[in-house]
C-alpha atoms as a PDB file:
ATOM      1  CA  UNK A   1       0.000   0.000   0.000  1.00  0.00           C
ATOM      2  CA  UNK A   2       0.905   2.868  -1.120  1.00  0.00           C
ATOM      3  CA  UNK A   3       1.750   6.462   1.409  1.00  0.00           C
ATOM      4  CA  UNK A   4      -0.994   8.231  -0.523  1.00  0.00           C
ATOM      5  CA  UNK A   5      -3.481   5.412  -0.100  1.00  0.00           C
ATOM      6  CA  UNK A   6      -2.439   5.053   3.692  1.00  0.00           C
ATOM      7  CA  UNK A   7      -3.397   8.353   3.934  1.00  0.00           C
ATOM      8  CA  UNK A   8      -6.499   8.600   2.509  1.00  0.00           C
ATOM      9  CA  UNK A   9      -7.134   5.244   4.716  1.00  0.00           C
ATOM     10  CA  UNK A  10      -6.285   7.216   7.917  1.00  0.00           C
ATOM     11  CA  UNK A  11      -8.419   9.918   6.880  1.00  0.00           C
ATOM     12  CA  UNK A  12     -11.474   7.910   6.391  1.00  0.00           C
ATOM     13  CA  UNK A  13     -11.047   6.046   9.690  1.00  0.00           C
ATOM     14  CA  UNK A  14     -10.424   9.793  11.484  1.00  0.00           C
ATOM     15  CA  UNK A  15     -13.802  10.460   9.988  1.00  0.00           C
ATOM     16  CA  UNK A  16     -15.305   7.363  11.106  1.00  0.00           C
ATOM     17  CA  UNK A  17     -14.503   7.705  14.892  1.00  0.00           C
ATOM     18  CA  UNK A  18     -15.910  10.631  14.563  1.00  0.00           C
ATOM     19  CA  UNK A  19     -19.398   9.478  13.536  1.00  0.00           C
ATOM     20  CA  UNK A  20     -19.146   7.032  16.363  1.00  0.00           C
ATOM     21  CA  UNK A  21     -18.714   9.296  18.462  1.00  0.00           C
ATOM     22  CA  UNK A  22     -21.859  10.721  17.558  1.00  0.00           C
ATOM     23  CA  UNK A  23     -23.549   7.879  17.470  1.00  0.00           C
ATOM     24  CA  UNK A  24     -22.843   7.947  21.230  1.00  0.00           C
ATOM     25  CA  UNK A  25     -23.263  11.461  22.016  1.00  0.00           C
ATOM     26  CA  UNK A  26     -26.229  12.278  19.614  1.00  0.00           C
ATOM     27  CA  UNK A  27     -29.864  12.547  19.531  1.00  0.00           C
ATOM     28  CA  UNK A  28     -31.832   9.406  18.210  1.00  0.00           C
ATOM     29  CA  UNK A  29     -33.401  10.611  15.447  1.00  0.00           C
ATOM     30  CA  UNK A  30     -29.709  11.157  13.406  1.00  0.00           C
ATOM     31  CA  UNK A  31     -29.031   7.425  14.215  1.00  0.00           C
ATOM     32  CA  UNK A  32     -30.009   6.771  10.886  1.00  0.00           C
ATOM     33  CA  UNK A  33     -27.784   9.659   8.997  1.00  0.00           C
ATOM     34  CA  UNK A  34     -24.807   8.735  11.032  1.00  0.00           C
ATOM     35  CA  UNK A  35     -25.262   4.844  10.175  1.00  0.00           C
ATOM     36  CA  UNK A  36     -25.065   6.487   6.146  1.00  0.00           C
ATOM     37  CA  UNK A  37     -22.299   7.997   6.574  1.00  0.00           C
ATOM     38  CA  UNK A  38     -20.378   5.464   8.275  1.00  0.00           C
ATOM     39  CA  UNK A  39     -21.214   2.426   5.496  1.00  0.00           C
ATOM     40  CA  UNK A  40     -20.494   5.011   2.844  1.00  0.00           C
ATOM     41  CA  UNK A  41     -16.654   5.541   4.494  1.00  0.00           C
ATOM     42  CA  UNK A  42     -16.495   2.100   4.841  1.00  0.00           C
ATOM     43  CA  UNK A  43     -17.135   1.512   1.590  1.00  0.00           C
ATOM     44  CA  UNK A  44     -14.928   3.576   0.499  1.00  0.00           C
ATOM     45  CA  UNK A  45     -12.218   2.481   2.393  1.00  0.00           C
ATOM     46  CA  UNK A  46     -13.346  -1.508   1.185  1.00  0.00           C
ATOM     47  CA  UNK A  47     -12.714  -0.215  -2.231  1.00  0.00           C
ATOM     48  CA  UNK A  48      -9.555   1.658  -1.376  1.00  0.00           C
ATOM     49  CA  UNK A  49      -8.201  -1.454  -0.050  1.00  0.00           C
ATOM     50  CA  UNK A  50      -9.307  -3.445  -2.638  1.00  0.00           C
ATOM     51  CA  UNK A  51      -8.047  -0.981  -5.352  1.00  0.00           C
ATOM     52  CA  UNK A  52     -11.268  -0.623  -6.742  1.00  0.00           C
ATOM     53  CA  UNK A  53     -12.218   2.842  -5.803  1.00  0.00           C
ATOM     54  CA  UNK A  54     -11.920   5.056  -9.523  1.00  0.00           C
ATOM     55  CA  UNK A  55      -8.963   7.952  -9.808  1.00  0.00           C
ATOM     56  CA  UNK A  56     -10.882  11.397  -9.321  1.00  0.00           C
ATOM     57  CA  UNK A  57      -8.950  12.869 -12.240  1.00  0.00           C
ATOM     58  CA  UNK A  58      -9.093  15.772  -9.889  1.00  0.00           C
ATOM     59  CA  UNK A  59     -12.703  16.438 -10.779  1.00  0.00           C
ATOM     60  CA  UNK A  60     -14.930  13.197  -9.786  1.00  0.00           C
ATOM     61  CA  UNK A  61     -15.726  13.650  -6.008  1.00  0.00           C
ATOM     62  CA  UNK A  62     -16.903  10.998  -3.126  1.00  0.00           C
ATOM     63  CA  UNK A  63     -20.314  12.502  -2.304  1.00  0.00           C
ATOM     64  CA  UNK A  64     -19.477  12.197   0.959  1.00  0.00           C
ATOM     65  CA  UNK A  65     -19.518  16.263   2.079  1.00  0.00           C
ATOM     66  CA  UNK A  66     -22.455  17.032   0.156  1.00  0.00           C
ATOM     67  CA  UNK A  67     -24.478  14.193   1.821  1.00  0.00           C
ATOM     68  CA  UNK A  68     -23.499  15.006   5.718  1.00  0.00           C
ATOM     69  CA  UNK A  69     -24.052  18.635   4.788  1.00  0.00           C
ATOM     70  CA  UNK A  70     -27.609  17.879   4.083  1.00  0.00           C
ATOM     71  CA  UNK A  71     -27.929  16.905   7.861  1.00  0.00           C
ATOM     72  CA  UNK A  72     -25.911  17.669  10.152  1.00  0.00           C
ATOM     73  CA  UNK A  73     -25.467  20.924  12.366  1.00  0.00           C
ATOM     74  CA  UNK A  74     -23.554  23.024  13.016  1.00  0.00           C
ATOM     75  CA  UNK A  75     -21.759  23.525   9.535  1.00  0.00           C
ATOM     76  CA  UNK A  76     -18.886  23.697  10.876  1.00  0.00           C
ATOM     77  CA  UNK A  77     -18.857  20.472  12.561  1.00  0.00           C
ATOM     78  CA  UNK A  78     -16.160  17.935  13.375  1.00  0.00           C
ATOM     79  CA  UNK A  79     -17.592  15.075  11.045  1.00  0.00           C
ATOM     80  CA  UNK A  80     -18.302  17.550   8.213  1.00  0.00           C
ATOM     81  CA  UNK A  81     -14.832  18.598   8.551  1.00  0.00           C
ATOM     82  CA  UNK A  82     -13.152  15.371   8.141  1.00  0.00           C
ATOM     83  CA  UNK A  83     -15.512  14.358   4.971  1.00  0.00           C
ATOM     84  CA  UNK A  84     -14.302  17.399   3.796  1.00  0.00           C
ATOM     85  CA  UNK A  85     -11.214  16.411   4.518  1.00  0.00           C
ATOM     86  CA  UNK A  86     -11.032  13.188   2.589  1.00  0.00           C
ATOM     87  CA  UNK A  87     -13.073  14.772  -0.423  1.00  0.00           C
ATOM     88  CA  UNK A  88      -9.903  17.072  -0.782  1.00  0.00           C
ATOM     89  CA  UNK A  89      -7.591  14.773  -0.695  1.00  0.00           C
ATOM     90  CA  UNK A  90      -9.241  12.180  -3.183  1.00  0.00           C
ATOM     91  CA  UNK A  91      -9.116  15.074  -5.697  1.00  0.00           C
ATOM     92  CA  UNK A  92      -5.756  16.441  -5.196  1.00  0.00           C
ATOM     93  CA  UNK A  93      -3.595  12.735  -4.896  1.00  0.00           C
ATOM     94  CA  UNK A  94      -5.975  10.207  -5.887  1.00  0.00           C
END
């Protein structure tokens, strides 16, 4: 494996201790958005491993900021940060 794909992998797992966290710490009713978001890292990282996740060419992104910013408050949270995170990174090296 690769220092660029470690990386990325230690990204994604930042990001999903983060949504853990939450899962712990946060109202009921976001159960559901947090469980999203952490199979769609996991995914990601399944098909990072795997070498199956697609080169973003810089332009292709994850999906993974725009979907947790469609739920979760305050913008300028931890988890969003950390998506955000791994969205720049998959353009910029992967």
């Amino acid at each position: 494996m690769g220092t660029k794909t470690e990386e990325f992998i230690k990204l994604i797992d930042r990001a999903s201790e983060i949504a853990e966290q939450m899962l712990k710490d946060k109202k009921p009713e976001l159960s559901a958005q947090i469980n999203s978001a952490i199979a769609a890292l996991q995914s990601i990282k399944s098909q990072t491993l795997n070498g199956k996740l697609e080169p973003s060419g810089g332009t292709s992104t994850l999906g993974l900021a725009h979907g947790v910013a469609d739920w979760i408050e305050p913008l300028d949270s931890p988890l969003l940060k950390a998506v955000g995170a791994i969205e720049e990174y998959y353009q910029k090296q992967l």
